[in-house]
Protein backbone atom coordinates (compact mmCIF):
# COMPACT_ATOMS: atom_id res chain seq x y z
CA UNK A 1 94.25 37.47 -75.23
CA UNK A 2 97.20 35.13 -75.68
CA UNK A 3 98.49 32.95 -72.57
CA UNK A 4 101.60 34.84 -72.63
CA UNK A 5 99.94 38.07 -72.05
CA UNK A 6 100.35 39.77 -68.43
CA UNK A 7 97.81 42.64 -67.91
CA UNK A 8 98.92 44.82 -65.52
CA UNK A 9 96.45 45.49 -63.09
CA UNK A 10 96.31 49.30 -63.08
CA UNK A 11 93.56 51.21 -65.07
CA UNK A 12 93.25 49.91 -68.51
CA UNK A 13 92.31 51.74 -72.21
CA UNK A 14 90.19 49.54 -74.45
CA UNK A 15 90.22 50.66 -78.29
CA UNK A 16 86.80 49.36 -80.02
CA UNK A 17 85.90 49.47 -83.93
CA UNK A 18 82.36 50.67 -83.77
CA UNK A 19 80.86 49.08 -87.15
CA UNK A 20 81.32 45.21 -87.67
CA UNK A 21 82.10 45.09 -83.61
CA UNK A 22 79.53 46.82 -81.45
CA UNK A 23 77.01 47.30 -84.84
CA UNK A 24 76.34 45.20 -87.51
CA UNK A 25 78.36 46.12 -90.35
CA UNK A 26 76.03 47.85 -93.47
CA UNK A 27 76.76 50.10 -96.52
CA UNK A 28 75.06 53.09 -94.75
CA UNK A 29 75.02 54.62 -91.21
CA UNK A 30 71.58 53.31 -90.05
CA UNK A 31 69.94 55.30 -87.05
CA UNK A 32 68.23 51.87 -85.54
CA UNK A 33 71.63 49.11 -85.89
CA UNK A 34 71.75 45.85 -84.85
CA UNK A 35 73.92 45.96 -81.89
CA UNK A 36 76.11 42.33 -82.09
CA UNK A 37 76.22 39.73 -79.53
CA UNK A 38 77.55 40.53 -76.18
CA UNK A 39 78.45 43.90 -76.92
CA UNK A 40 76.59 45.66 -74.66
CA UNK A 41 77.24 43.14 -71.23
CA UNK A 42 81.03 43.36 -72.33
CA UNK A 43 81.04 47.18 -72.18
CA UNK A 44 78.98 47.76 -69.01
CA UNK A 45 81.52 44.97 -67.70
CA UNK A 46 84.56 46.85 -68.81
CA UNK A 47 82.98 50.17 -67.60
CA UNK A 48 82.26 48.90 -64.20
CA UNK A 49 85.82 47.81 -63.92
CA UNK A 50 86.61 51.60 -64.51
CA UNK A 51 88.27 50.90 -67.58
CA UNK A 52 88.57 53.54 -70.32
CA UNK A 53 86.62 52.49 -73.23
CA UNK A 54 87.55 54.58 -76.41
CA UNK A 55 85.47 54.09 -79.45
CA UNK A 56 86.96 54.44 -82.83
CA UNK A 57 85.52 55.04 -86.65
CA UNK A 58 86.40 55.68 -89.96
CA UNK A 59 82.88 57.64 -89.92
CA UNK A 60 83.18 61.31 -90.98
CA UNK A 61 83.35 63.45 -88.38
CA UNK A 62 80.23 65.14 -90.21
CA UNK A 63 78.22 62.36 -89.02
CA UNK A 64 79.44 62.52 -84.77
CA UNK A 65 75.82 63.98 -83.75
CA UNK A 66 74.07 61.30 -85.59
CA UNK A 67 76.71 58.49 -84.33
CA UNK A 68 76.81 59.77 -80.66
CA UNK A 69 72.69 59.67 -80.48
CA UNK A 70 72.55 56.14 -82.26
CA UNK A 71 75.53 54.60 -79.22
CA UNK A 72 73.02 56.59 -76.78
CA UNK A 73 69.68 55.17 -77.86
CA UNK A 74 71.45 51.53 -78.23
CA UNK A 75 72.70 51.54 -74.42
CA UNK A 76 76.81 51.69 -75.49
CA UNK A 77 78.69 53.22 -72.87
CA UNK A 78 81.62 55.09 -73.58
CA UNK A 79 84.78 57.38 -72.69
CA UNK A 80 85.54 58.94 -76.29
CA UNK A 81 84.92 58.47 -79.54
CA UNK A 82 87.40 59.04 -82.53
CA UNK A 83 86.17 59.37 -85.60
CA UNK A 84 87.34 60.18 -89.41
CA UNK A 85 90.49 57.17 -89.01
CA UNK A 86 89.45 56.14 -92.72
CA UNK A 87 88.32 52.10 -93.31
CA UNK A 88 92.42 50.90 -93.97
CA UNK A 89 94.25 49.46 -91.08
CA UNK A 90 94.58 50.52 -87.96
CA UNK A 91 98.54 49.85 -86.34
CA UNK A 92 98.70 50.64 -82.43
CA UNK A 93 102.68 51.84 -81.09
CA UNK A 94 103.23 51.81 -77.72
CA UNK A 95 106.08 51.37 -75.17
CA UNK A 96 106.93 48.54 -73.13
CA UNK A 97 107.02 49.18 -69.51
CA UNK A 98 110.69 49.32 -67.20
CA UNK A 99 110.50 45.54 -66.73
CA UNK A 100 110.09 44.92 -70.59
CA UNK A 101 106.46 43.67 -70.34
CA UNK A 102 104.23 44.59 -73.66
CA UNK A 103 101.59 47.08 -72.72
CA UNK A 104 99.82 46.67 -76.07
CA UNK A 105 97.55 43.87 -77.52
CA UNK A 106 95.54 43.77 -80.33
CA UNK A 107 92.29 41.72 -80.55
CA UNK A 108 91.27 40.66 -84.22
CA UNK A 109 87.83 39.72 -84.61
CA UNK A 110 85.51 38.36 -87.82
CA UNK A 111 83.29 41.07 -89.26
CA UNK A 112 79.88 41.42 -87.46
CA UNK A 113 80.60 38.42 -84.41
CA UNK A 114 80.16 40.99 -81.50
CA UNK A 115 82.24 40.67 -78.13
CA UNK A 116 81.47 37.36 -77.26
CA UNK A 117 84.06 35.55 -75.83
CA UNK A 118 86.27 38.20 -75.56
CA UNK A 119 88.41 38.16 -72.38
CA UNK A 120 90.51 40.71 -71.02
């Protein structure tokens, strides 16, 4: 995140693409991924800092009980998963808090690079 970011210290929600991020991006929903680099010690991390960890797809929602055994059987821990958001961009609004400090931040990353060196 940017040096000018402030993270407030109370319990955080982390938003995370599911294919190019945790899985390697393919043209079908495979049943055995490749889970990316780092993906799996950042999660347990950000889990065992009690943070909310929300997964999101432009899946179908036809395809949840295939997607929720395939995180399962790869070791990806999560809160929720929200699927059916369509492959176009994805634009986050939220409010700043009372003392005008952002509570949103966005974390861009190249298709299929994993969580590595991703600090929050």
């Amino acid at each position: 995140m940017g040096e000018d970011a402030v993270i407030s210290s109370g319990r955080m929600t982390i938003f995370c693409d599911i294919d190019g991020v945790l899985f390697e991006q393919t043209n079908y929903i495979s049943t055995n991924p490749r889970v990316l680099s780092d993906v799996l010690e950042k999660l347990w991390e950000w889990s065992g800092k009690d943070y909310t960890i929300v997964l999101t797809t432009g899946r179908k929602e036809s395809t949840r009980s295939i997607t929720e055994s395939t995180l399962q059987e790869s070791g990806i821990c999560y809160d929720h998963l929200l699927m059916g958001l369509g492959c176009g961009d994805r634009i986050l609004i939220n409010d700043r808090s009372s003392t005008g400090r952002d509570k949103a931040f966005a974390i861009n990353l190249d298709r299929n690079t994993g969580l590595k060196g991703v600090e929050i």
